[in-house]
PDB file of N, CA and C in Angstrom:
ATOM      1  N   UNK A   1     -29.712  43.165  14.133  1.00  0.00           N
ATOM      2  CA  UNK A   1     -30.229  44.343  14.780  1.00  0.00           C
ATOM      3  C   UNK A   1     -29.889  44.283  16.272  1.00  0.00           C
ATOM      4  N   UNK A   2     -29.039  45.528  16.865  1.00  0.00           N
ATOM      5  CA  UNK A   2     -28.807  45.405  18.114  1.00  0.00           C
ATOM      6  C   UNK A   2     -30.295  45.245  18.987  1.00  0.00           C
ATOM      7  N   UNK A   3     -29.560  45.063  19.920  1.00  0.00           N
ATOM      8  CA  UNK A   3     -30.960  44.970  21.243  1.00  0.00           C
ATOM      9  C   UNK A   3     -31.036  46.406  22.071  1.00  0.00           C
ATOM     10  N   UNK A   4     -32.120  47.002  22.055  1.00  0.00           N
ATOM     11  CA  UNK A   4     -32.246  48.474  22.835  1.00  0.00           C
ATOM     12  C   UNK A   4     -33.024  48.356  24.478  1.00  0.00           C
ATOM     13  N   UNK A   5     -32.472  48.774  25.007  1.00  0.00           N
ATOM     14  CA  UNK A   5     -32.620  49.101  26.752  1.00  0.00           C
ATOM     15  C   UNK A   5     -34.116  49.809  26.774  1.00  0.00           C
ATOM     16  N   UNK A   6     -35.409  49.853  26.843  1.00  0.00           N
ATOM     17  CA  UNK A   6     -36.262  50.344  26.971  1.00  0.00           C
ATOM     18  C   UNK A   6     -36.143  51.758  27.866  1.00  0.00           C
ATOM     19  N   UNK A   7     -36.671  53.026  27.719  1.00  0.00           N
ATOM     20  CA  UNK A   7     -36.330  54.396  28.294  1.00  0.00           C
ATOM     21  C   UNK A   7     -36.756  53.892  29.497  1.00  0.00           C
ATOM     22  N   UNK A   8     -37.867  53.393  29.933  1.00  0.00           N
ATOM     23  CA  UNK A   8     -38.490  53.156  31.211  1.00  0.00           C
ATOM     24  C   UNK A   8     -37.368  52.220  32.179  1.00  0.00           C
ATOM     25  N   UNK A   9     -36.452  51.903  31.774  1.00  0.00           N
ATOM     26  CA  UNK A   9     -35.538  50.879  32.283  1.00  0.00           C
ATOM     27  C   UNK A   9     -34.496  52.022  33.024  1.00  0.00           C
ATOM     28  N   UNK A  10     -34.367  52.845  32.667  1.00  0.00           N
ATOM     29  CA  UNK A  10     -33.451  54.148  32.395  1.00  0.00           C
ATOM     30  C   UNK A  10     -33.926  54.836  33.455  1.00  0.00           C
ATOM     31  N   UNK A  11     -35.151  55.332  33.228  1.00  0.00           N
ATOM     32  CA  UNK A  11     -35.584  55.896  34.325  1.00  0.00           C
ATOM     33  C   UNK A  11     -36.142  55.168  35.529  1.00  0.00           C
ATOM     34  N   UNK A  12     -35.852  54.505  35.878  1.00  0.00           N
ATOM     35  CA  UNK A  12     -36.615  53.123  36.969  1.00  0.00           C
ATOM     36  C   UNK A  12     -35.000  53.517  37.641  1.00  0.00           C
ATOM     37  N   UNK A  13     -34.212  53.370  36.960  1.00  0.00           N
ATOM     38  CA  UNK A  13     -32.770  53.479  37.243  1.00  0.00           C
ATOM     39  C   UNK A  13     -32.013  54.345  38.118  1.00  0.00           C
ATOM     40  N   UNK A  14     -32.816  55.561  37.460  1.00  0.00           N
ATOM     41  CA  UNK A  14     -32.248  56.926  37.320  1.00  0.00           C
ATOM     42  C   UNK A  14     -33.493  57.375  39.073  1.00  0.00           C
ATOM     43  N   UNK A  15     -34.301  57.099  38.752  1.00  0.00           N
ATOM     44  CA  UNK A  15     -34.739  57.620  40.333  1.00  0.00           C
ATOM     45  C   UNK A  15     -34.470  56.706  41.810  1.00  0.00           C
ATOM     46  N   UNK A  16     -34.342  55.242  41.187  1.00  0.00           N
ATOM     47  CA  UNK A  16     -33.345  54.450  42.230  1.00  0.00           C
ATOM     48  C   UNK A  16     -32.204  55.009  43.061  1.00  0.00           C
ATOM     49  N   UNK A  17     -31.565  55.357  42.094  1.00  0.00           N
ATOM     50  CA  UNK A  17     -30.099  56.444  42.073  1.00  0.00           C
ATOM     51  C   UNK A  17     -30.512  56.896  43.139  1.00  0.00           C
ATOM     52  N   UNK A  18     -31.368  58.269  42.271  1.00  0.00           N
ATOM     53  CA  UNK A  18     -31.540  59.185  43.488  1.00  0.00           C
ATOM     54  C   UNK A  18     -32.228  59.240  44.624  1.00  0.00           C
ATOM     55  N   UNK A  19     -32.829  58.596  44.646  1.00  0.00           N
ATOM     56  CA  UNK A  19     -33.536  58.129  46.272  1.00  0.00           C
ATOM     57  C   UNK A  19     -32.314  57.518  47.125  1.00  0.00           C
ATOM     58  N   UNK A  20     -31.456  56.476  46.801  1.00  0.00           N
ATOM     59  CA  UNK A  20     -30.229  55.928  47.498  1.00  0.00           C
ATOM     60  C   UNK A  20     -29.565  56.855  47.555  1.00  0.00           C
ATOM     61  N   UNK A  21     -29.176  58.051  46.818  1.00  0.00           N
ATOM     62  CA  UNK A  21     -28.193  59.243  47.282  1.00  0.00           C
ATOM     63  C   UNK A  21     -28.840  60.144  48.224  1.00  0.00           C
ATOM     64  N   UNK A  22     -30.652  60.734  48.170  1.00  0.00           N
ATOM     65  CA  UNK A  22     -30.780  61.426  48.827  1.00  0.00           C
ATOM     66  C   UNK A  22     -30.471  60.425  50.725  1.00  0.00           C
ATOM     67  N   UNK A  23     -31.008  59.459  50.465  1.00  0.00           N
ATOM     68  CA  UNK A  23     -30.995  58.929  51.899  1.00  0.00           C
ATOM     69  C   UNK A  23     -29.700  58.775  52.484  1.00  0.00           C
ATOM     70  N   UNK A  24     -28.573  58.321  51.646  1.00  0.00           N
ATOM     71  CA  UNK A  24     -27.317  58.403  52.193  1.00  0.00           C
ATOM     72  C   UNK A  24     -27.213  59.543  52.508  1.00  0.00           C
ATOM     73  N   UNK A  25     -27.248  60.657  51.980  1.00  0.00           N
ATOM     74  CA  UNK A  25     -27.151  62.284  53.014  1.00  0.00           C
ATOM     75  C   UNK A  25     -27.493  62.548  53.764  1.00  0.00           C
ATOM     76  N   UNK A  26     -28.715  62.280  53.860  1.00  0.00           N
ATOM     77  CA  UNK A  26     -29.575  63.067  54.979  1.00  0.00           C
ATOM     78  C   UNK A  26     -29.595  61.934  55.817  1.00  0.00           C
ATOM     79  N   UNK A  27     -28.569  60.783  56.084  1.00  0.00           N
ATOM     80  CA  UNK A  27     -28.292  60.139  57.264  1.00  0.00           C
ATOM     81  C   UNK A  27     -26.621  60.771  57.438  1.00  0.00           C
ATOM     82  N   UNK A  28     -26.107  60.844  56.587  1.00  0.00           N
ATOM     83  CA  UNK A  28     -24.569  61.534  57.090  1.00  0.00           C
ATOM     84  C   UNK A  28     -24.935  63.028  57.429  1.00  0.00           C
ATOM     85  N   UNK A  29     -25.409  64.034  56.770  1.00  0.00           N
ATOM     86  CA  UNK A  29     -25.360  65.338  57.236  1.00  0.00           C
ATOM     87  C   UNK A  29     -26.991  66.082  58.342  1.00  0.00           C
ATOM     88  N   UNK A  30     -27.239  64.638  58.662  1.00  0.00           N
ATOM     89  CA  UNK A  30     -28.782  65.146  60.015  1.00  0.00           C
ATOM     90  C   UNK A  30     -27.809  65.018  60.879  1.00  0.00           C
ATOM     91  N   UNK A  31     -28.405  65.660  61.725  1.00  0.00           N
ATOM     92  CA  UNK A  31     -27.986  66.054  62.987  1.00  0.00           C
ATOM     93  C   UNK A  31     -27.910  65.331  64.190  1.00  0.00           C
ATOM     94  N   UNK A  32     -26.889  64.954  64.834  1.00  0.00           N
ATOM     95  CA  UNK A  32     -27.078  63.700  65.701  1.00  0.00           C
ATOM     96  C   UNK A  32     -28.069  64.101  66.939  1.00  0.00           C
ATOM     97  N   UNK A  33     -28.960  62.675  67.163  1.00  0.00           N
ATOM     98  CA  UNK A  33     -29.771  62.869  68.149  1.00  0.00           C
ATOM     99  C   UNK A  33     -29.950  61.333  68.984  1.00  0.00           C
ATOM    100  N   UNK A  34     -30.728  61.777  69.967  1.00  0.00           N
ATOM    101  CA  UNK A  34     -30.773  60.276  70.674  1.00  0.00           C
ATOM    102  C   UNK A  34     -31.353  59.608  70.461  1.00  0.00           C
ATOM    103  N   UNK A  35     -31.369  58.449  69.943  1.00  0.00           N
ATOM    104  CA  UNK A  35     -32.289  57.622  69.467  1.00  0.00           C
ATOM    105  C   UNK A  35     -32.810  56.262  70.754  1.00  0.00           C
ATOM    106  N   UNK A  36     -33.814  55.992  71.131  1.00  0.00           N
ATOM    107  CA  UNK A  36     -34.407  55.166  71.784  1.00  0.00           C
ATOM    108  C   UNK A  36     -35.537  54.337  71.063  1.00  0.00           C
ATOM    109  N   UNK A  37     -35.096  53.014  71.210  1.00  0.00           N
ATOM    110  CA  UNK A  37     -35.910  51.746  70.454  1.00  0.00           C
ATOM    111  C   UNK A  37     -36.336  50.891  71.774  1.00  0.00           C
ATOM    112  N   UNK A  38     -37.452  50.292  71.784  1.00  0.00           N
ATOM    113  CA  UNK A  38     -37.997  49.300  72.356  1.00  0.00           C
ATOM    114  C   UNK A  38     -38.261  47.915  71.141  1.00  0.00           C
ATOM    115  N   UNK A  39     -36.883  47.023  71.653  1.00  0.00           N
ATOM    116  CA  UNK A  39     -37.184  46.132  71.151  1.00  0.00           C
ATOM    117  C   UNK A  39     -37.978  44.519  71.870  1.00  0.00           C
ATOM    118  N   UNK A  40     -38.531  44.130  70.750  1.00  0.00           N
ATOM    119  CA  UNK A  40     -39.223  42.856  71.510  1.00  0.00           C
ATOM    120  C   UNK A  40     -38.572  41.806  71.509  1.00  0.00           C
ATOM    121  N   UNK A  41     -38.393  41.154  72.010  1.00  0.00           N
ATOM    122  CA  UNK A  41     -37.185  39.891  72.108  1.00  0.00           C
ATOM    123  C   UNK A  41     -37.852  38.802  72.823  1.00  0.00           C
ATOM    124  N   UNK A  42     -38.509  37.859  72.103  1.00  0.00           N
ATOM    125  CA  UNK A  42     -39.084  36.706  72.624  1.00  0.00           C
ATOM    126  C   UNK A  42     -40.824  37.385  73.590  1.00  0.00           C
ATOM    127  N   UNK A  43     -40.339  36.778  75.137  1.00  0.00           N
ATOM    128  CA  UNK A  43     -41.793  37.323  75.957  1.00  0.00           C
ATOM    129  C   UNK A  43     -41.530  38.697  76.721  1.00  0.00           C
ATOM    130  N   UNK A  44     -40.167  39.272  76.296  1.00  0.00           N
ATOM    131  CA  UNK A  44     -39.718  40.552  76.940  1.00  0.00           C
ATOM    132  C   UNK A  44     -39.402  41.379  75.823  1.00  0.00           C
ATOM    133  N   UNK A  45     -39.420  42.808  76.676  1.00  0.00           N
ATOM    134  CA  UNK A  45     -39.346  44.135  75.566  1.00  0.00           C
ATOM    135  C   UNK A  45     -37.783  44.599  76.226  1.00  0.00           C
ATOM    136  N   UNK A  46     -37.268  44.945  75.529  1.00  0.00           N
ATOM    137  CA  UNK A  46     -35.647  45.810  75.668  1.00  0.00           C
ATOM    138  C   UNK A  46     -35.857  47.107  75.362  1.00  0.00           C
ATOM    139  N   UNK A  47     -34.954  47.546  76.097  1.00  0.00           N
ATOM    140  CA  UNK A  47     -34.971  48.903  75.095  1.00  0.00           C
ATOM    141  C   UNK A  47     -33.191  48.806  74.631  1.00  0.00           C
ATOM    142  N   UNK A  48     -33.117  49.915  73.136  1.00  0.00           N
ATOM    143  CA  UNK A  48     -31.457  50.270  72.742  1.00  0.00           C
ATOM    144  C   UNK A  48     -31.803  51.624  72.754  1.00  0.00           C
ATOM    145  N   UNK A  49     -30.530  52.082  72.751  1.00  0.00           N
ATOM    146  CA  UNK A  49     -30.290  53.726  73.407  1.00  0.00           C
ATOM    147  C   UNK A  49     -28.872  53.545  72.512  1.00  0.00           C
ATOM    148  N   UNK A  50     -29.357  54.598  71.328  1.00  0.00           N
ATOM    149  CA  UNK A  50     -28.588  54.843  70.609  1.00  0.00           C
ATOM    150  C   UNK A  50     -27.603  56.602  70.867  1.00  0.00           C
ATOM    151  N   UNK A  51     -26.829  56.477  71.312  1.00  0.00           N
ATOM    152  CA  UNK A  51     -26.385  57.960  71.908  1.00  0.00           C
ATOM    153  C   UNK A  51     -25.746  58.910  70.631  1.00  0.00           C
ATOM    154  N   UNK A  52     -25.388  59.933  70.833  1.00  0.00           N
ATOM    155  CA  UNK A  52     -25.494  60.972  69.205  1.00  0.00           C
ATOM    156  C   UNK A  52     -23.839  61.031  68.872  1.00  0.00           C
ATOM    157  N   UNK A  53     -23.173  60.204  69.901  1.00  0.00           N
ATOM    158  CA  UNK A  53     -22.013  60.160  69.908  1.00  0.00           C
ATOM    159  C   UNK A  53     -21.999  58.778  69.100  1.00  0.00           C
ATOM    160  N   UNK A  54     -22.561  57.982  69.148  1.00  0.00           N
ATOM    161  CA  UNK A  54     -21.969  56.577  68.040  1.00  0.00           C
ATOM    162  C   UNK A  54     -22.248  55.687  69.417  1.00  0.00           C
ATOM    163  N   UNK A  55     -22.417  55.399  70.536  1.00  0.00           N
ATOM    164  CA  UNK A  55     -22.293  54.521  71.514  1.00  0.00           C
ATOM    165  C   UNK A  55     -23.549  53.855  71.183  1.00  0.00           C
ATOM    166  N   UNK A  56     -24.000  52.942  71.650  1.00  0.00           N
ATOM    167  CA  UNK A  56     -25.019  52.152  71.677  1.00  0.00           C
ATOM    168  C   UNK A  56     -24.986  51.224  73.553  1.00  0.00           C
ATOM    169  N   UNK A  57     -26.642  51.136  73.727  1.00  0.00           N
ATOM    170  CA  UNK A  57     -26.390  50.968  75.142  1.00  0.00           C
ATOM    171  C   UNK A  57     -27.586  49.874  74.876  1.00  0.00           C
ATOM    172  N   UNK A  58     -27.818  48.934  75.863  1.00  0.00           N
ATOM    173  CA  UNK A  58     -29.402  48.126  75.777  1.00  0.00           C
ATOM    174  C   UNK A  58     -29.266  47.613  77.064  1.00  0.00           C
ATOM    175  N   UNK A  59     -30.650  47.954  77.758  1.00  0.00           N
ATOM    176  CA  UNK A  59     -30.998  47.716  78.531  1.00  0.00           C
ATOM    177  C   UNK A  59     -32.239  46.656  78.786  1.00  0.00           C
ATOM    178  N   UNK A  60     -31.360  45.149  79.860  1.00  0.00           N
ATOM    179  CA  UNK A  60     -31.932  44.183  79.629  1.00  0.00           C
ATOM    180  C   UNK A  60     -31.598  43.203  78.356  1.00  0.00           C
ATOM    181  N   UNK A  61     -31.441  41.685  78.585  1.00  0.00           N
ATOM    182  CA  UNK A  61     -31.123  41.124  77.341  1.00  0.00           C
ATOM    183  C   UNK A  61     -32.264  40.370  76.696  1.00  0.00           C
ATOM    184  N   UNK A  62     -33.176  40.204  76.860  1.00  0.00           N
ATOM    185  CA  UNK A  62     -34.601  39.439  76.239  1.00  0.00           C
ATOM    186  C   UNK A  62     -34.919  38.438  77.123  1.00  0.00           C
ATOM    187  N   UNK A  63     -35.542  37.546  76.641  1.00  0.00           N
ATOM    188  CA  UNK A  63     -35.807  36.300  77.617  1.00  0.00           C
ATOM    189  C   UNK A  63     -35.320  35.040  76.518  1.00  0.00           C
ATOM    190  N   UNK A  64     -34.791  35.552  75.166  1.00  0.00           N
ATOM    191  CA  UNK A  64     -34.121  34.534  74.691  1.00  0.00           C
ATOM    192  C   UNK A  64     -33.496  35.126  73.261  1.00  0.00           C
ATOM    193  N   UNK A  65     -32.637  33.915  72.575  1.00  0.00           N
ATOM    194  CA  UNK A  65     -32.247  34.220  71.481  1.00  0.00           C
ATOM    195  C   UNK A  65     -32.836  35.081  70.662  1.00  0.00           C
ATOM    196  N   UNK A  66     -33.894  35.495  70.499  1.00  0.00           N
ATOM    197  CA  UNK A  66     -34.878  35.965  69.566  1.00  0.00           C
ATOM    198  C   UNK A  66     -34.391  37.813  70.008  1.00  0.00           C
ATOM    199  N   UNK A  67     -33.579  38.241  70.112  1.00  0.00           N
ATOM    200  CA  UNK A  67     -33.145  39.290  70.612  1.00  0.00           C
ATOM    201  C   UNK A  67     -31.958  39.686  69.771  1.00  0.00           C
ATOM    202  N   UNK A  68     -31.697  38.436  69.115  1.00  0.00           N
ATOM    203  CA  UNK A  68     -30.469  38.605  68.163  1.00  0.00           C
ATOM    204  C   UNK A  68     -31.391  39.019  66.657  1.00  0.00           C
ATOM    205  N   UNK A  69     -31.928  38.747  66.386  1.00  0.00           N
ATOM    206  CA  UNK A  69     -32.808  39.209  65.382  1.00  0.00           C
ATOM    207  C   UNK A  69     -33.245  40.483  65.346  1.00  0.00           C
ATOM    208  N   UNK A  70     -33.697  41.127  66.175  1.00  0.00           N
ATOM    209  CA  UNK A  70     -34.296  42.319  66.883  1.00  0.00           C
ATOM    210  C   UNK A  70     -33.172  43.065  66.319  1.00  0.00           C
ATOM    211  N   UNK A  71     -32.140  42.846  67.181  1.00  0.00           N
ATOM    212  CA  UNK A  71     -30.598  43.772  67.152  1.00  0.00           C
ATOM    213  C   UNK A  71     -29.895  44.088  65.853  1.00  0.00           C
ATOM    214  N   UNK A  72     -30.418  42.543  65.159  1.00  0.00           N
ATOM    215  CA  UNK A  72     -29.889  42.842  63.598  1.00  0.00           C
ATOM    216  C   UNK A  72     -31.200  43.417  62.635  1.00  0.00           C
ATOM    217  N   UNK A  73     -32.310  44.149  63.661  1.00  0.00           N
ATOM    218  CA  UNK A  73     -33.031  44.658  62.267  1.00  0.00           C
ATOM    219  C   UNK A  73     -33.236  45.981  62.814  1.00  0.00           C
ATOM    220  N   UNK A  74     -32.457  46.824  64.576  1.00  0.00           N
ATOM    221  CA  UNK A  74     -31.890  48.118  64.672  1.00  0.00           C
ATOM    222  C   UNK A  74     -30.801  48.404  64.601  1.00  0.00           C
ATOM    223  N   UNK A  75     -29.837  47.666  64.637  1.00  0.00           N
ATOM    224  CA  UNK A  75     -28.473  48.004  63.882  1.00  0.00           C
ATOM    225  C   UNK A  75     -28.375  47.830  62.691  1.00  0.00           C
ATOM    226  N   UNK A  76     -26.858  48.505  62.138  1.00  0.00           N
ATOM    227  CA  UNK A  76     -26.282  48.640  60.712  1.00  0.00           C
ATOM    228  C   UNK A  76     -26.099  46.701  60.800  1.00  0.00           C
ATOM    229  N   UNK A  77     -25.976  46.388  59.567  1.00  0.00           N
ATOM    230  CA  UNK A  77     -25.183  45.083  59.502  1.00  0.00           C
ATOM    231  C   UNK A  77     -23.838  44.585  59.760  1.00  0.00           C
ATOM    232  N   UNK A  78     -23.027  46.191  59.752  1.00  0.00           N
ATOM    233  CA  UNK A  78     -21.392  46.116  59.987  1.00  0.00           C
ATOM    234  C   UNK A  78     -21.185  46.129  61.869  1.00  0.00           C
ATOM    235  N   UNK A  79     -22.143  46.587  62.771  1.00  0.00           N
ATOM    236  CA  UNK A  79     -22.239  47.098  63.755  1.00  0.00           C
ATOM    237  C   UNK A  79     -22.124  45.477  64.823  1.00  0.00           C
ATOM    238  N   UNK A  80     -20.779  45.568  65.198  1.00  0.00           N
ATOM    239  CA  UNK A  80     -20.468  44.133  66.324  1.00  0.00           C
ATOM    240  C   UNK A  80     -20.373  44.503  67.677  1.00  0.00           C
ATOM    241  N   UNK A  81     -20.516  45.377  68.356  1.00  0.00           N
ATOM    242  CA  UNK A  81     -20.579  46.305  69.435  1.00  0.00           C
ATOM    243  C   UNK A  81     -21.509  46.760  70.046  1.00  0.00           C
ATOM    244  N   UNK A  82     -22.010  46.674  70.908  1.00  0.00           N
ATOM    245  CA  UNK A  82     -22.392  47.194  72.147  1.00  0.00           C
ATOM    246  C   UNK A  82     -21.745  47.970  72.862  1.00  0.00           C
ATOM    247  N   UNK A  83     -22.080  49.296  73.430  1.00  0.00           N
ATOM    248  CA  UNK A  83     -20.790  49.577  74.723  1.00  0.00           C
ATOM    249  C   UNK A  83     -21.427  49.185  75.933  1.00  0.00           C
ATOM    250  N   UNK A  84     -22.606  48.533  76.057  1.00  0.00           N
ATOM    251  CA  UNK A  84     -22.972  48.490  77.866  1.00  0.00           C
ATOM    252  C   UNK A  84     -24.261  47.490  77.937  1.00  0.00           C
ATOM    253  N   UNK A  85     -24.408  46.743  78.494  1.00  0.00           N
ATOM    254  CA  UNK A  85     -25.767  46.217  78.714  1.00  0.00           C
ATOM    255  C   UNK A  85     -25.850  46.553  80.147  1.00  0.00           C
ATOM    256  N   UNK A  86     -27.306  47.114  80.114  1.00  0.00           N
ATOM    257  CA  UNK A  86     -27.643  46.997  81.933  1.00  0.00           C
ATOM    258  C   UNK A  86     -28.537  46.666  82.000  1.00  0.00           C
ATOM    259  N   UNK A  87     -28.758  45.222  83.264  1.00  0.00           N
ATOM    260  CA  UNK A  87     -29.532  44.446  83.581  1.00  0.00           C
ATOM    261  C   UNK A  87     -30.195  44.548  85.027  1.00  0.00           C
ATOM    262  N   UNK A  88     -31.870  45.186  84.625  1.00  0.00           N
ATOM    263  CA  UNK A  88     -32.441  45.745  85.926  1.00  0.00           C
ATOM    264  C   UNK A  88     -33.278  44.821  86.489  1.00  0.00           C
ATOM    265  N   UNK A  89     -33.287  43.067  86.511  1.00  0.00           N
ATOM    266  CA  UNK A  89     -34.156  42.596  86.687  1.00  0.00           C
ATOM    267  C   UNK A  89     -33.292  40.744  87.023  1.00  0.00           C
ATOM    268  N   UNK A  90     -33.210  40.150  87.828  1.00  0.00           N
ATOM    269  CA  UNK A  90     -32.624  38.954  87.791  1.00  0.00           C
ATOM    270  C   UNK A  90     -33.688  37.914  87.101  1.00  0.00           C
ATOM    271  N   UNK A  91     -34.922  38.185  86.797  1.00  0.00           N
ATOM    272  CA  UNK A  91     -35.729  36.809  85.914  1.00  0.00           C
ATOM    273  C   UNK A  91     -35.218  36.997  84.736  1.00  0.00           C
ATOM    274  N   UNK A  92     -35.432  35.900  84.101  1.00  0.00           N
ATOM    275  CA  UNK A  92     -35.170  34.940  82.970  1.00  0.00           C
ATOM    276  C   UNK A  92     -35.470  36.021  81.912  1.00  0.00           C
ATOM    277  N   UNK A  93     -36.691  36.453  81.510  1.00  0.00           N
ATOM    278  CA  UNK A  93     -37.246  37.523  80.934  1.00  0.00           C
ATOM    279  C   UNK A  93     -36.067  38.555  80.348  1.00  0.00           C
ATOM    280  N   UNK A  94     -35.785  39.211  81.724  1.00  0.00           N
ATOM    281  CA  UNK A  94     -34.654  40.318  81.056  1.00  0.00           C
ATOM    282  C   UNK A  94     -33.461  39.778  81.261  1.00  0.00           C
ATOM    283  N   UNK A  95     -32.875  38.169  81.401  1.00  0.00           N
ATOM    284  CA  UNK A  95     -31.414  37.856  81.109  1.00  0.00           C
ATOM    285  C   UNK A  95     -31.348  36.848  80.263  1.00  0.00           C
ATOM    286  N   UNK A  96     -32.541  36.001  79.666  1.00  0.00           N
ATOM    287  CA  UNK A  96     -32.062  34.761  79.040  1.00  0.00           C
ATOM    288  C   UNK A  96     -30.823  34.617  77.750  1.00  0.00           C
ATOM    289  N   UNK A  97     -31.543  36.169  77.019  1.00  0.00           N
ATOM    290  CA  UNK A  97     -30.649  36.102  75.781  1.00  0.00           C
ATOM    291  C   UNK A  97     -29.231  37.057  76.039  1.00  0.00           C
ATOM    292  N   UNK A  98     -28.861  36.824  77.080  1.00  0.00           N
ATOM    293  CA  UNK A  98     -27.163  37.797  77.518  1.00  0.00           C
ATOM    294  C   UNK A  98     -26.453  37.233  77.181  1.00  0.00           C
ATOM    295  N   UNK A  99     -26.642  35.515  77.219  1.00  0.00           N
ATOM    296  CA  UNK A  99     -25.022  34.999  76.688  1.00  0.00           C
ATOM    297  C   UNK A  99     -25.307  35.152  75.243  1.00  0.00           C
ATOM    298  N   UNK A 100     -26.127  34.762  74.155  1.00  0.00           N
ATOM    299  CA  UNK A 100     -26.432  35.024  72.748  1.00  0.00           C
ATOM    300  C   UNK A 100     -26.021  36.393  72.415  1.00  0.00           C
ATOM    301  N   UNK A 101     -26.253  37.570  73.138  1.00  0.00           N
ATOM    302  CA  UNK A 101     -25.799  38.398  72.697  1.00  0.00           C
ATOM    303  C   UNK A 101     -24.538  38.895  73.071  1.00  0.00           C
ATOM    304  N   UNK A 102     -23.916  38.253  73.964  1.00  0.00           N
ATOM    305  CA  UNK A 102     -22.334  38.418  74.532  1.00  0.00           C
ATOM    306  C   UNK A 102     -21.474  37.579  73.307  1.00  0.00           C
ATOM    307  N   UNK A 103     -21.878  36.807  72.664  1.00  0.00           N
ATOM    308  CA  UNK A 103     -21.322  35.805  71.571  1.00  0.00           C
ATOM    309  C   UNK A 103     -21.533  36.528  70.454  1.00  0.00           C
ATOM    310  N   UNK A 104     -22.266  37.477  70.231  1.00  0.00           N
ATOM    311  CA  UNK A 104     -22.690  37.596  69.014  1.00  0.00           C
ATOM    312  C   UNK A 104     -21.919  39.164  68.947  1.00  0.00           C
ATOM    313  N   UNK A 105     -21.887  39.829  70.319  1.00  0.00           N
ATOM    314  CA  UNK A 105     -21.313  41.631  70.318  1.00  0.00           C
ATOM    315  C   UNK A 105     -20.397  41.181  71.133  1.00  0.00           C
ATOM    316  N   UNK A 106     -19.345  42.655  70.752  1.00  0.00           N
ATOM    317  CA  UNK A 106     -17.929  42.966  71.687  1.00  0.00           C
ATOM    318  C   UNK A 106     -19.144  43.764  72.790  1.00  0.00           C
ATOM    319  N   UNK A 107     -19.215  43.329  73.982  1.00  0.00           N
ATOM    320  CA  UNK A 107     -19.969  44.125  74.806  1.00  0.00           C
ATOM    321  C   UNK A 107     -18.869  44.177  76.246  1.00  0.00           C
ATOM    322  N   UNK A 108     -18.321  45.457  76.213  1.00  0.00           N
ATOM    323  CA  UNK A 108     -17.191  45.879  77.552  1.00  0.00           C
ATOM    324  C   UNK A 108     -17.779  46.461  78.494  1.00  0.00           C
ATOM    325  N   UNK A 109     -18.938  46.323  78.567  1.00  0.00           N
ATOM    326  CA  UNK A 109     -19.415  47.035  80.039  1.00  0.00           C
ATOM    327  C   UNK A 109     -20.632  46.489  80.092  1.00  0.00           C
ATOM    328  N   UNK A 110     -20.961  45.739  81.482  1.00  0.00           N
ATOM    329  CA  UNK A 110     -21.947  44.928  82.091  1.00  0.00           C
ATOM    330  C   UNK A 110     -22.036  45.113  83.124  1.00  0.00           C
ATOM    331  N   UNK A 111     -23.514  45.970  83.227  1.00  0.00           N
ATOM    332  CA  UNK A 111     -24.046  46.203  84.814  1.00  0.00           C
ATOM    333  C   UNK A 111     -25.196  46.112  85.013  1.00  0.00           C
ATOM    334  N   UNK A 112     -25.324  46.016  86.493  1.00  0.00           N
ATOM    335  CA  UNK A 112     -26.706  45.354  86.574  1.00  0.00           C
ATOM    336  C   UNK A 112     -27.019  45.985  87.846  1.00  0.00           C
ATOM    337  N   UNK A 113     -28.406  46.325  88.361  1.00  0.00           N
ATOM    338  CA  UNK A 113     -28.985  46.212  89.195  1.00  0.00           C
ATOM    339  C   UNK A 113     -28.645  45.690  90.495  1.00  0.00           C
ATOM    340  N   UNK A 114     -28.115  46.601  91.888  1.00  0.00           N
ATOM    341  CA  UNK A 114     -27.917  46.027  92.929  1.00  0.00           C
ATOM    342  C   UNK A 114     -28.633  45.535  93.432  1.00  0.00           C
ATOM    343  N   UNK A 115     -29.815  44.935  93.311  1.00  0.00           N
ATOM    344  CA  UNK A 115     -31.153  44.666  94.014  1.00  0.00           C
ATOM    345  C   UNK A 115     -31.092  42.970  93.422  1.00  0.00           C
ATOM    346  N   UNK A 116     -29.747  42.894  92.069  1.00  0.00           N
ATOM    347  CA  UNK A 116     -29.834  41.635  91.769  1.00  0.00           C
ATOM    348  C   UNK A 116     -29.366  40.426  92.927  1.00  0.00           C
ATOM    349  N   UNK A 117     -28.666  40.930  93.504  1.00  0.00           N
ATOM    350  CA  UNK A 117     -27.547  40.597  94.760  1.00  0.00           C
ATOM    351  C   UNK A 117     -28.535  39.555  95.885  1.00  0.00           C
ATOM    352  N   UNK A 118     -30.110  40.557  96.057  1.00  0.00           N
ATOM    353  CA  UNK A 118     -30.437  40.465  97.404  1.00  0.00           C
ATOM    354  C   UNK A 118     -31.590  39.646  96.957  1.00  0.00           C
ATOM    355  N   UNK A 119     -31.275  38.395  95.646  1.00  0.00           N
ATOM    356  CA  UNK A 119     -32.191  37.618  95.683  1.00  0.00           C
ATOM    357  C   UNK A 119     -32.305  36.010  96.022  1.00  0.00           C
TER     358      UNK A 119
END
């Protein structure tokens, strides 16, 4: 006697489906907007500035590694890029985790605060 697939297996299935299709749409065909996250990164908060164009910006790098975690739970998983970090603060706080995340993203634009200069 063959072995039969229970209906409930089927349908467990079948609305999986469609929940993963509706969400893939209505992230490709919504409407681009700006997105702003405050992330926490160790004893400091960041913010990312997601622009409607595809850029991504973060301001401030954490006060440590723990910023790489953060980044990988507001970004896609495919996402190795940054376009800009800007750093408004010379303590530890908002620069510890810059080299972790300079190792970890293509990041081509780094600026900072002229006020960093006059310390």
């Amino acid at each position: 006697m063959p072995w039969r697939v229970p209906t409930f297996v089927y349908l467990l299935l079948f609305f999986a489906l469609l929940v993963g299709t509706i969400s893939v749409y209505r992230e490709i065909f919504s409407p681009p907007v700006l997105k702003v996250e405050v992330l926490e990164a160790g004893k400091a908060s960041t913010v990312l500035i997601k622009a409607p164009t595809g850029e991504t910006y973060l301001i401030n790098a954490g006060s440590d590694a723990g910023i790489l975690r953060s980044l990988g739970a507001a970004l896609p998983f495919w996402q190795r890029r940054i376009d800009g970090i800007f750093l408004t603060s010379a303590v530890t706080s908002a620069t510890g985790g810059l080299t972790d995340v300079i190792r970890r993203y293509r990041v081509p634009t780094l600026a900072r605060s002229g006020a960093l200069g006059s310390r």
